[in-house]
PDB file of N, CA and C in Angstrom:
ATOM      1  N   UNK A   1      19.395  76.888  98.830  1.00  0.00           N
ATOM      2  CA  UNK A   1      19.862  77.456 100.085  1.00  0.00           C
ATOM      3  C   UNK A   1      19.010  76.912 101.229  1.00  0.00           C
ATOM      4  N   UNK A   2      19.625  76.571 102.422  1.00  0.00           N
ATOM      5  CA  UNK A   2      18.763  76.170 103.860  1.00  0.00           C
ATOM      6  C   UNK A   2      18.344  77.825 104.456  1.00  0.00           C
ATOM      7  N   UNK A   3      17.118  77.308 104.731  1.00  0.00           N
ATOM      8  CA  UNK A   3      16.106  77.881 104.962  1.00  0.00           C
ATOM      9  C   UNK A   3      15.663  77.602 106.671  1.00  0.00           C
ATOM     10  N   UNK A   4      15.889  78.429 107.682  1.00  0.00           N
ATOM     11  CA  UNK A   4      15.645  78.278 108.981  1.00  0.00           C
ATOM     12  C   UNK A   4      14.192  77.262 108.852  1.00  0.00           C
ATOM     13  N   UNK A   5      13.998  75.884 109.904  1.00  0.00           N
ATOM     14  CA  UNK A   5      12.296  75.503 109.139  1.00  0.00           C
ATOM     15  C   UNK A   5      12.876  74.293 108.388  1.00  0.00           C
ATOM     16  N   UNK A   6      13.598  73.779 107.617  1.00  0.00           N
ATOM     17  CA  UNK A   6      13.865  72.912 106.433  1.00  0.00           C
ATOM     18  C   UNK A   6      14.576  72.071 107.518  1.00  0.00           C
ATOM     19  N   UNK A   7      13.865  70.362 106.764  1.00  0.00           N
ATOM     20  CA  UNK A   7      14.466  69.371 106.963  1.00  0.00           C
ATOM     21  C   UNK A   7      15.791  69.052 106.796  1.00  0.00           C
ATOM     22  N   UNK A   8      17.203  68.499 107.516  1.00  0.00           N
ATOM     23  CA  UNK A   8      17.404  67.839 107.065  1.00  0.00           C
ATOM     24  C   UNK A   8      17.941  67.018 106.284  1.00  0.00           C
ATOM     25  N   UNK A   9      17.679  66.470 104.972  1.00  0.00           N
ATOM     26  CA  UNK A   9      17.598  65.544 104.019  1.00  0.00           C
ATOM     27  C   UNK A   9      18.888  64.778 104.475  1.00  0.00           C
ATOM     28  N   UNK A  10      19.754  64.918 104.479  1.00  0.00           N
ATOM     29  CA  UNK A  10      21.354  63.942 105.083  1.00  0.00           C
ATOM     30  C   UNK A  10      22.004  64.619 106.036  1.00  0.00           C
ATOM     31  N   UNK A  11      21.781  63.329 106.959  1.00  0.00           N
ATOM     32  CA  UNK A  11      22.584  64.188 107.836  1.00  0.00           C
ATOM     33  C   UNK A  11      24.259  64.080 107.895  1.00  0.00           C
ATOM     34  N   UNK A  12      24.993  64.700 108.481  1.00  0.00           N
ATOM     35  CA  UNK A  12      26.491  64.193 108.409  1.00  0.00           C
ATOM     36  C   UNK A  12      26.972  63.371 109.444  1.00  0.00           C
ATOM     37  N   UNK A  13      27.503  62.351 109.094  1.00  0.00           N
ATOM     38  CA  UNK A  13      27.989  61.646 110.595  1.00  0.00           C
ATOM     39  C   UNK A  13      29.565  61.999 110.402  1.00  0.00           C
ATOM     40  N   UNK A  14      29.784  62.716 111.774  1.00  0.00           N
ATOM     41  CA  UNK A  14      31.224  62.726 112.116  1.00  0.00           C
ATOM     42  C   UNK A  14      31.971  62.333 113.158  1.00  0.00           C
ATOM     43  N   UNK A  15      32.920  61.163 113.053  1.00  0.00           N
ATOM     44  CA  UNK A  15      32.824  60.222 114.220  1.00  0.00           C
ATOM     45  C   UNK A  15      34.441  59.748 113.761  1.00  0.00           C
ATOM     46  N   UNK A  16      35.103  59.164 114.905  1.00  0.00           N
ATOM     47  CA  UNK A  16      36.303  58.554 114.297  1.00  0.00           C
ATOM     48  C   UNK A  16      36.264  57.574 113.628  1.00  0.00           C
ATOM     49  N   UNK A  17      37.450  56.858 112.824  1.00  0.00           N
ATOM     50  CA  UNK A  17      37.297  56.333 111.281  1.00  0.00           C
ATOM     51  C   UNK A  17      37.215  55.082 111.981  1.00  0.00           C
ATOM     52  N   UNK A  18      37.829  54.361 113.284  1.00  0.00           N
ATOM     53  CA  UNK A  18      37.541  53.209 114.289  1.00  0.00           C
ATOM     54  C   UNK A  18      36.056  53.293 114.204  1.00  0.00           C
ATOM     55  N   UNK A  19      35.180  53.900 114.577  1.00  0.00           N
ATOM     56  CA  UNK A  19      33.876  53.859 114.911  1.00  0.00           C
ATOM     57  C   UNK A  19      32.857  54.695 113.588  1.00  0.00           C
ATOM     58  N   UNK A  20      33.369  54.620 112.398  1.00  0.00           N
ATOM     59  CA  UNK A  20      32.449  55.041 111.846  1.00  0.00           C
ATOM     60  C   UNK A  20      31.879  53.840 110.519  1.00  0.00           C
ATOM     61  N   UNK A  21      32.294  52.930 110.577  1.00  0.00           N
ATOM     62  CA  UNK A  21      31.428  51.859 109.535  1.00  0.00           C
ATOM     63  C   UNK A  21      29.954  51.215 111.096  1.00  0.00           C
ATOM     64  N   UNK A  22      30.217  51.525 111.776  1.00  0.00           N
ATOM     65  CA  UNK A  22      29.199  50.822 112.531  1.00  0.00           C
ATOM     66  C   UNK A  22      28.050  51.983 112.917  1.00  0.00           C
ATOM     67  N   UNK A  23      29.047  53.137 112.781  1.00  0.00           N
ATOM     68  CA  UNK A  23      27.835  54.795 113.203  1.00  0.00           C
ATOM     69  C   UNK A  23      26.760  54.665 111.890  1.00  0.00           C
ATOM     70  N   UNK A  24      27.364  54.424 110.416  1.00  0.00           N
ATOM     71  CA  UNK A  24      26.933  54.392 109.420  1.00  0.00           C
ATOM     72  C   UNK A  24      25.763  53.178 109.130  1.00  0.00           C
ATOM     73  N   UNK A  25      26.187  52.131 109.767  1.00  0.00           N
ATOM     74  CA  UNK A  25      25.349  50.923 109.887  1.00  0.00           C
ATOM     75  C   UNK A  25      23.842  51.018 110.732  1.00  0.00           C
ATOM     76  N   UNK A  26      24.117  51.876 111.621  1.00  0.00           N
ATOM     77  CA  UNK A  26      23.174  52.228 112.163  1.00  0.00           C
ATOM     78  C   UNK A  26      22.168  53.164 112.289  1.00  0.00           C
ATOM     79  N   UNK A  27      22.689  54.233 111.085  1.00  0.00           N
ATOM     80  CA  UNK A  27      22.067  55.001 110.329  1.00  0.00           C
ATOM     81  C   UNK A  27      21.307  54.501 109.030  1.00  0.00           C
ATOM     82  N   UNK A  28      21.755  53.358 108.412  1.00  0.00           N
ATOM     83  CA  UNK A  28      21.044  52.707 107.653  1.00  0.00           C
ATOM     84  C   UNK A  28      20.509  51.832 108.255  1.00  0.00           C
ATOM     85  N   UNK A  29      20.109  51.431 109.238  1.00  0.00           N
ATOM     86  CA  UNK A  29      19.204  50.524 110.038  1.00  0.00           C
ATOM     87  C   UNK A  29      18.029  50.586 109.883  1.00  0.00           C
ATOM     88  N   UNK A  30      18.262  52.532 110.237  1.00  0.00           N
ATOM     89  CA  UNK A  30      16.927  53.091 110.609  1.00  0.00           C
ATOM     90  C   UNK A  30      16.364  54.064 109.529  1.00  0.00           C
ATOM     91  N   UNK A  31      17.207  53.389 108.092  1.00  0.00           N
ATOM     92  CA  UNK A  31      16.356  53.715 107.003  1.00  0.00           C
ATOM     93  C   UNK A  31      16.837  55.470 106.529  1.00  0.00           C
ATOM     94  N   UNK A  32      17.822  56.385 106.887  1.00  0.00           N
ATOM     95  CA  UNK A  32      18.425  57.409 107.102  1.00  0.00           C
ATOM     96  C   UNK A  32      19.989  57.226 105.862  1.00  0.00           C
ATOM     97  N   UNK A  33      19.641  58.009 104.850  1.00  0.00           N
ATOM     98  CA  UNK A  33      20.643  58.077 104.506  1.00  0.00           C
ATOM     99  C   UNK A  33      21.953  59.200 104.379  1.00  0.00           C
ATOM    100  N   UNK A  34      22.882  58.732 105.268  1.00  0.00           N
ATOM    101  CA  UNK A  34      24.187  60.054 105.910  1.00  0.00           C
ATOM    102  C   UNK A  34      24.934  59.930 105.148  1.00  0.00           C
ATOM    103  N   UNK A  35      25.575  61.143 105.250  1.00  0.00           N
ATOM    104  CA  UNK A  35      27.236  61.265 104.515  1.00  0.00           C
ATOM    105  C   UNK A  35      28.254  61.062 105.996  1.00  0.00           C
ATOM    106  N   UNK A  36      29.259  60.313 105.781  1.00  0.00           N
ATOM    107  CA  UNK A  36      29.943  60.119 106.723  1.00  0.00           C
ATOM    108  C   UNK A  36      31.137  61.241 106.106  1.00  0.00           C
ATOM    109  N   UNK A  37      31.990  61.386 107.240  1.00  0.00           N
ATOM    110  CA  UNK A  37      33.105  62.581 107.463  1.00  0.00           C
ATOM    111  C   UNK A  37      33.773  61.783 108.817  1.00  0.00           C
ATOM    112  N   UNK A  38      35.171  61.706 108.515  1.00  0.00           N
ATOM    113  CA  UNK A  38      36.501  61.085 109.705  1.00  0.00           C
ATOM    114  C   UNK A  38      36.747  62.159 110.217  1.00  0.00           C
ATOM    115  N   UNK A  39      36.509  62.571 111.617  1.00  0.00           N
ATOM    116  CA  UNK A  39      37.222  63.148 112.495  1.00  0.00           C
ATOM    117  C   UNK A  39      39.033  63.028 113.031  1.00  0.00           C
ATOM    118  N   UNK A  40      39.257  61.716 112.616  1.00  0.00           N
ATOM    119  CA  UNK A  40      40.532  61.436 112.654  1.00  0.00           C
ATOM    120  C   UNK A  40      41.225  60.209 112.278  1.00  0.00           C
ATOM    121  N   UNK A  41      42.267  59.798 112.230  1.00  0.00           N
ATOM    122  CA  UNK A  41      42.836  58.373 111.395  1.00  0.00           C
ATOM    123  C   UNK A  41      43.589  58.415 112.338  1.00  0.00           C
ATOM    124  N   UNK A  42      43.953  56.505 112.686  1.00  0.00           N
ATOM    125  CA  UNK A  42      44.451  55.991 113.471  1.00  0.00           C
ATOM    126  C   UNK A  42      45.725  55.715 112.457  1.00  0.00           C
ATOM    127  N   UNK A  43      46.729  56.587 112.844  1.00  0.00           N
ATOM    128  CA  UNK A  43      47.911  56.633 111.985  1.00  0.00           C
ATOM    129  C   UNK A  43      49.581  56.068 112.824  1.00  0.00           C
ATOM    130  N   UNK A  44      50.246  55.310 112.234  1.00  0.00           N
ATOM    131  CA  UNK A  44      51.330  55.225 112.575  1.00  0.00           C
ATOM    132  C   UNK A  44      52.336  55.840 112.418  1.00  0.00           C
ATOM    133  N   UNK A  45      53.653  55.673 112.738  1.00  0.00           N
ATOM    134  CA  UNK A  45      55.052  56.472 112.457  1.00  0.00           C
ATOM    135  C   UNK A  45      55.285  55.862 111.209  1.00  0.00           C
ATOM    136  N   UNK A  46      56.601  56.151 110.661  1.00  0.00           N
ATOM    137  CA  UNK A  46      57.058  55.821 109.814  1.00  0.00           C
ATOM    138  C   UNK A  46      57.663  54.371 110.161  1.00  0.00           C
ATOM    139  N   UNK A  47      57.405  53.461 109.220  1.00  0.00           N
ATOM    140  CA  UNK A  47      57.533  52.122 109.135  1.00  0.00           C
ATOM    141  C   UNK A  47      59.207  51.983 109.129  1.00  0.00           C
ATOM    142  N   UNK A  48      59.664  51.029 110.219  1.00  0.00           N
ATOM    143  CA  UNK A  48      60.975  51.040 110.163  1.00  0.00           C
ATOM    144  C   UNK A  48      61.218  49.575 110.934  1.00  0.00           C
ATOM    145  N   UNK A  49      62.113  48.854 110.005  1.00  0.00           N
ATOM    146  CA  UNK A  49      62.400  47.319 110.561  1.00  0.00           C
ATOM    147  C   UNK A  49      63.076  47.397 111.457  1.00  0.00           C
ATOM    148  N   UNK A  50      62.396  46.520 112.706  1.00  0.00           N
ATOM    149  CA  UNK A  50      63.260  46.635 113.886  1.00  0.00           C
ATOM    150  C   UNK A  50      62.883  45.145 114.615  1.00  0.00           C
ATOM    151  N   UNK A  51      63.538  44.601 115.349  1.00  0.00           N
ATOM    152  CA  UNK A  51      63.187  43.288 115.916  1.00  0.00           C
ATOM    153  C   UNK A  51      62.191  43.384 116.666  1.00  0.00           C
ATOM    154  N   UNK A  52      62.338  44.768 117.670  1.00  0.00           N
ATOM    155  CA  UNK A  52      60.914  45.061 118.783  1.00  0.00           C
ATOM    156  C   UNK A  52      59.817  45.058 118.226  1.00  0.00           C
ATOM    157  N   UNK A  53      59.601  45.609 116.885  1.00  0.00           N
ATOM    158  CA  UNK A  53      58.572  45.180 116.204  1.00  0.00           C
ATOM    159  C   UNK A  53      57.964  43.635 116.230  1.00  0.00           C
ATOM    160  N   UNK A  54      57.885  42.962 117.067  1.00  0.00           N
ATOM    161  CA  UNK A  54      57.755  41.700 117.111  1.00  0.00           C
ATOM    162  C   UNK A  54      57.309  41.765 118.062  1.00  0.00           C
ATOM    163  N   UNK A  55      58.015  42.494 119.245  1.00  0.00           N
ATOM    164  CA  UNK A  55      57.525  42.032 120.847  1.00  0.00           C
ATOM    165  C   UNK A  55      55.981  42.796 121.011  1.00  0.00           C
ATOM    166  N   UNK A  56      55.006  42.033 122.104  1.00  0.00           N
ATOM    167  CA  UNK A  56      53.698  43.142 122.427  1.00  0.00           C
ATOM    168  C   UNK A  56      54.330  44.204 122.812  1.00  0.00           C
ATOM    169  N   UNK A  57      53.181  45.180 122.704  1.00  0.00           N
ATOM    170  CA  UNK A  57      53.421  46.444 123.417  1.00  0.00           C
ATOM    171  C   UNK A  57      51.877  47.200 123.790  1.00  0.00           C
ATOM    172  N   UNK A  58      51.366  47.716 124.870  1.00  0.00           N
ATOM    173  CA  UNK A  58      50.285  48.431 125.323  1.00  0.00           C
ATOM    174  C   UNK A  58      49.659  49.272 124.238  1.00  0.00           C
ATOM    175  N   UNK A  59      50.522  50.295 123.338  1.00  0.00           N
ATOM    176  CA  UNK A  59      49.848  50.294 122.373  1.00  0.00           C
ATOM    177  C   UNK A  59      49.049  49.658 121.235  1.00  0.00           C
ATOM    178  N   UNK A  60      49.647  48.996 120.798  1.00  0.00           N
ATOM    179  CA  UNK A  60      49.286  47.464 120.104  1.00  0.00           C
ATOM    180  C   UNK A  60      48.075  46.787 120.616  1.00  0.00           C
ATOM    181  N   UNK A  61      47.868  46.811 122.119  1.00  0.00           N
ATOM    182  CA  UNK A  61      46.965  45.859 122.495  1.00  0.00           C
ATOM    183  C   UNK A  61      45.734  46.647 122.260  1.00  0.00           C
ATOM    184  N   UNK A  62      45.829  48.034 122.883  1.00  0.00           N
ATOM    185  CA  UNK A  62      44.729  48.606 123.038  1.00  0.00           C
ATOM    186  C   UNK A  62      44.068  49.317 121.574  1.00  0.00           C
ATOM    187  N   UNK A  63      44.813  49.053 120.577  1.00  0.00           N
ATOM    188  CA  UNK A  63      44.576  49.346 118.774  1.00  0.00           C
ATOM    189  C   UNK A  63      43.570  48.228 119.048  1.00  0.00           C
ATOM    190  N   UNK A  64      44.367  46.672 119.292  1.00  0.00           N
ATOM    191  CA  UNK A  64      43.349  45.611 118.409  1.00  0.00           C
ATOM    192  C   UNK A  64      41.807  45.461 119.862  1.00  0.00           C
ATOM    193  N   UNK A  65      41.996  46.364 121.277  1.00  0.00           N
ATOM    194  CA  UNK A  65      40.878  45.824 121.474  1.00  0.00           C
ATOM    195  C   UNK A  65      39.503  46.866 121.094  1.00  0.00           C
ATOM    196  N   UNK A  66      39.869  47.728 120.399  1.00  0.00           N
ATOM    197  CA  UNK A  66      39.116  49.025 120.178  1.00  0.00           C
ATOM    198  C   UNK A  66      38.455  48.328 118.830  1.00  0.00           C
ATOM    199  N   UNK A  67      39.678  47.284 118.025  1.00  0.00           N
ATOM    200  CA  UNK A  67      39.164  47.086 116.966  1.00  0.00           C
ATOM    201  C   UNK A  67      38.294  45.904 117.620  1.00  0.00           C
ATOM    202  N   UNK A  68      38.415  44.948 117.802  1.00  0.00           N
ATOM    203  CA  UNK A  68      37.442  43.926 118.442  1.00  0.00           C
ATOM    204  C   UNK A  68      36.126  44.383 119.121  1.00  0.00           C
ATOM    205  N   UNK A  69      36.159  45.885 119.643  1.00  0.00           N
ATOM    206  CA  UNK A  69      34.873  46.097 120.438  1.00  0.00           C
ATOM    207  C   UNK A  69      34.085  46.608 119.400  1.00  0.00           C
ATOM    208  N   UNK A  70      34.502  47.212 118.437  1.00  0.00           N
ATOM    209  CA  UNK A  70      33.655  47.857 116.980  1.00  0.00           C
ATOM    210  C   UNK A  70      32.977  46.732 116.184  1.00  0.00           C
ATOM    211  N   UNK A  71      34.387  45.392 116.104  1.00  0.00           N
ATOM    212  CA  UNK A  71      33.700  44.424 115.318  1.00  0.00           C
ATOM    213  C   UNK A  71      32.379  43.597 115.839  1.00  0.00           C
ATOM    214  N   UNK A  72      32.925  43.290 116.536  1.00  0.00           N
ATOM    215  CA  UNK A  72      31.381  42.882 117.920  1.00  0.00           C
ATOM    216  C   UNK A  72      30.532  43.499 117.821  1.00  0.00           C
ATOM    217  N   UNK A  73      30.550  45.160 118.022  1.00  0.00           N
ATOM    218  CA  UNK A  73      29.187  46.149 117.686  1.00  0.00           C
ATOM    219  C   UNK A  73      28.622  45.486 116.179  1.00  0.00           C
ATOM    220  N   UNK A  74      29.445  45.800 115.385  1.00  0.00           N
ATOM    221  CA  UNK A  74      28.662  45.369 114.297  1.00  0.00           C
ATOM    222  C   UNK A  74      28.088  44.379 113.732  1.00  0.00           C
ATOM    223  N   UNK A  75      28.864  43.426 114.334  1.00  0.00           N
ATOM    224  CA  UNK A  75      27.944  41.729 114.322  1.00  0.00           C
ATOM    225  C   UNK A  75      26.785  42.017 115.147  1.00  0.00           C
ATOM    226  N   UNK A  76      26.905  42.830 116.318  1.00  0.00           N
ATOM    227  CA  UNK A  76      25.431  42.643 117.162  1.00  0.00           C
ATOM    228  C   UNK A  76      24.369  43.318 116.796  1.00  0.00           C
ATOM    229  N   UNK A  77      25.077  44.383 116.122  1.00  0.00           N
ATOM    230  CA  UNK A  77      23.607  44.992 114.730  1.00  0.00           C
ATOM    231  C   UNK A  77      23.773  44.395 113.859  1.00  0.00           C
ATOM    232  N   UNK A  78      24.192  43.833 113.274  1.00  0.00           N
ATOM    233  CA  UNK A  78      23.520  42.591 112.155  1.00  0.00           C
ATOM    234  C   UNK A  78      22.791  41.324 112.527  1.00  0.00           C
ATOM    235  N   UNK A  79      23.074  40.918 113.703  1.00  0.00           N
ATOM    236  CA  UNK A  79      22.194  40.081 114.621  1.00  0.00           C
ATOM    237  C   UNK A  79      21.026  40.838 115.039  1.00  0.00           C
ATOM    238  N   UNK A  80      20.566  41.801 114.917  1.00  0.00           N
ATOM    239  CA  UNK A  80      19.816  43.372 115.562  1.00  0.00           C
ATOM    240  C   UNK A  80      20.035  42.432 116.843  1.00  0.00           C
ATOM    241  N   UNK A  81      20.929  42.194 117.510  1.00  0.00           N
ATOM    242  CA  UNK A  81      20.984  42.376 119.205  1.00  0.00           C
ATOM    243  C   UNK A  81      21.189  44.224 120.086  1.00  0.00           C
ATOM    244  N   UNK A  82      21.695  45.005 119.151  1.00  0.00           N
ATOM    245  CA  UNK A  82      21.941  46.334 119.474  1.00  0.00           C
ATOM    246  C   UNK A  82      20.490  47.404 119.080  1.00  0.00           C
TER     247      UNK A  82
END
């Protein structure tokens, strides 16, 4: 049982599932070992063939630049530039 006073020992990281391999990366950086927990999933509709499926769309863009700004984070802590 936790005990008001007690360390500790893991902490939980809870963060969205976009941003949580790099929250986690950086918890093992610094030698800390967490349990991660998704606050939420970047989920689509139901998959349905359609030609527009082809064309851009604002949603679309702003998925892959969220994903590009995470991937970058994490190259720049593996570079330790972060």
């Amino acid at each position: 049982a936790f005990r008001h006073g007690e360390y500790v020992n893991k902490p939980l990281v809870i963060t969205s599932g976009f941003h949580l391999p790099r929250a986690m990366e950086i918890f093992a950086r610094e030698g800390i070992e967490a349990t991660p927990y998704v606050a939420d999933y970047q989920m689509s509709d139901e998959l349905v063939f359609s030609i527009f499926n082809f064309l851009p769309n604002n949603g679309s863009l702003n998925t892959s630049c969220m994903a590009i700004r995470e991937y970058l984070g994490i190259l720049a802590l593996k570079l330790k530039m972060q």
